[in-house]
Protein backbone atom coordinates (compact mmCIF):
# COMPACT_ATOMS: atom_id res chain seq x y z
CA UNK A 1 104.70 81.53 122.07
CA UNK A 2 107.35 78.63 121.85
CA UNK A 3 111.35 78.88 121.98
CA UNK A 4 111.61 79.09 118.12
CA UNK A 5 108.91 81.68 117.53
CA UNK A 6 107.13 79.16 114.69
CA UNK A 7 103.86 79.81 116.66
CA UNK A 8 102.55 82.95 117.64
CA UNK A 9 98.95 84.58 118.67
CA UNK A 10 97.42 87.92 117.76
CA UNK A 11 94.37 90.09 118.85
CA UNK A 12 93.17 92.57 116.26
CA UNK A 13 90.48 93.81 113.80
CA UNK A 14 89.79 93.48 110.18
CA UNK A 15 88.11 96.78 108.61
CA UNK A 16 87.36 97.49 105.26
CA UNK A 17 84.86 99.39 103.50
CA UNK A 18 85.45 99.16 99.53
CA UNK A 19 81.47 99.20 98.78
CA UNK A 20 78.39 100.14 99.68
CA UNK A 21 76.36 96.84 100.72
CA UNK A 22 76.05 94.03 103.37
CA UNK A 23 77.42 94.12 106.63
CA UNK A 24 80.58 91.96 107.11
CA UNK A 25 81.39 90.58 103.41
CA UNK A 26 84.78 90.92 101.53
CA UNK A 27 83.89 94.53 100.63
CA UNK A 28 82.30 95.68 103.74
CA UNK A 29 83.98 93.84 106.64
CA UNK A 30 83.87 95.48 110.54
CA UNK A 31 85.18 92.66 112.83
CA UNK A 32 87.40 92.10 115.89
CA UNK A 33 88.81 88.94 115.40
CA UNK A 34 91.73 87.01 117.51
CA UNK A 35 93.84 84.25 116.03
CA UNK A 36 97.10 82.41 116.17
CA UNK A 37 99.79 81.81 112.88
CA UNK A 38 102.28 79.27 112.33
CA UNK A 39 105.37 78.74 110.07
CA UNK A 40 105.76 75.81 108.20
CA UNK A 41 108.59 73.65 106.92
CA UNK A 42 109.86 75.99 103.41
CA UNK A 43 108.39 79.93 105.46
CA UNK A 44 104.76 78.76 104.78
CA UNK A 45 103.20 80.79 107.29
CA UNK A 46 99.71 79.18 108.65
CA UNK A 47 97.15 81.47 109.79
CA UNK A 48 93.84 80.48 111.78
CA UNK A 49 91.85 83.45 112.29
CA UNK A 50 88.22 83.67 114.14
CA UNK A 51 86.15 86.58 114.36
CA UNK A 52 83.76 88.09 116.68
CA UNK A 53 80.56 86.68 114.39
CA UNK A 54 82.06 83.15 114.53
CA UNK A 55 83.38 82.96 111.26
CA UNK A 56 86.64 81.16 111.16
CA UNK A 57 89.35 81.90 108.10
CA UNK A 58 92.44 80.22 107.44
CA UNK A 59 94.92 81.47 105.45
CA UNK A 60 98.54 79.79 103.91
CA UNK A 61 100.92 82.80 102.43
CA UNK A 62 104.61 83.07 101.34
CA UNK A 63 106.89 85.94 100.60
CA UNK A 64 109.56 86.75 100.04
CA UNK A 65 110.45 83.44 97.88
CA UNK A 66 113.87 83.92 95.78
CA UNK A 67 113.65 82.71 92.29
CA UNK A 68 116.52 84.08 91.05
CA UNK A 69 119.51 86.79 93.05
CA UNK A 70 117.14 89.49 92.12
CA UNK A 71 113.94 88.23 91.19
CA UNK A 72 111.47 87.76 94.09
CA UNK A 73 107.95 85.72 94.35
CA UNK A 74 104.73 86.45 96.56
CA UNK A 75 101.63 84.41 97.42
CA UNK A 76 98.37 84.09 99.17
CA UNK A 77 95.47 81.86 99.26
CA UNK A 78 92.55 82.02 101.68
CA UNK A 79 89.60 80.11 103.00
CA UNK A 80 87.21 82.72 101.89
CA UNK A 81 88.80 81.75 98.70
CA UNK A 82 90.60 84.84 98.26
CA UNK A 83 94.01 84.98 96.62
CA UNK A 84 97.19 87.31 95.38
CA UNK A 85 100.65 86.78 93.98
CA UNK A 86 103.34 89.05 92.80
CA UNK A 87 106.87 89.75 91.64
CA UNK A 88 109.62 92.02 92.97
CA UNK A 89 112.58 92.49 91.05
CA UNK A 90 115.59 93.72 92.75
CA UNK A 91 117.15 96.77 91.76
CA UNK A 92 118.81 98.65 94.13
CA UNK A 93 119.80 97.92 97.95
CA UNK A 94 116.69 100.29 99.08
CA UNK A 95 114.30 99.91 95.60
CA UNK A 96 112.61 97.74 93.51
CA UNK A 97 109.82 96.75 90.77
CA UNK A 98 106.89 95.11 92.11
CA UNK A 99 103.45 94.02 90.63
CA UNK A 100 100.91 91.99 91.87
CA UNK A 101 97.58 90.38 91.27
CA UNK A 102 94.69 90.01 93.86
CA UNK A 103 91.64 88.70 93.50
CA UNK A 104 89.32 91.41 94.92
CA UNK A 105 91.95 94.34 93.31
CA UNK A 106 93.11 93.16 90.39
CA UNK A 107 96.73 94.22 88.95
CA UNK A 108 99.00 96.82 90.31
CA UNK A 109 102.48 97.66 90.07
CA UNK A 110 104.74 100.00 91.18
CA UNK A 111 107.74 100.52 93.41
CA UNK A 112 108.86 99.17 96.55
CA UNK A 113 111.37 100.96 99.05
CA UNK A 114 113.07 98.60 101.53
CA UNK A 115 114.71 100.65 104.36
């Protein structure tokens, strides 16, 4: 939206279905929502997100954060308290090792292609 691209908007839906249960919780969510995202001084990008119910989310993530020429950090923390980080290590041009914590998933690893 501006001459740098910091700011942007979006339009788009947020659809998961991980449970049985309530309508429109972190396991069960079916909502349109529209919202705009920011980056920050450091690649902080800023997210403001608001739903067709009227519930607003705002969101702060990095990636992508070198901590050493191969060694790579991830993060994420919500409003709906919700959060993740991980580690990539650099192996190849094209692959790496990668594992990561959320808080609804838990821990995973595995390996990630970069084409």
């Amino acid at each position: 939206m501006d001459k740098q691209q910091f700011w942007n908007g979006y339009l788009g839906s947020d659809w998961r279905s991980r449970h049985e249960g309530e309508e429109n919780t972190k396991d069960n969510r079916q909502v349109l929502c529209v919202g705009t995202q920011y980056m920050l001084p450091m690649y902080l990008l800023a997210d403001l997100q608001l739903d067709h119910t009227g519930r607003l989310r705002f969101q702060v993530s990095r990636e992508d954060l070198p901590l050493t020429n191969r060694l790579r950090f991830n993060a994420m923390w919500n409003s709906d308290l919700e959060y993740m980080f991980g580690f990539r290590y650099i192996l190849t041009k094209y692959f790496s090792l990668s594992t990561h914590y959320d808080s609804d998933m838990k821990w995973g690893a595995g390996v990630t292609i970069t084409y």
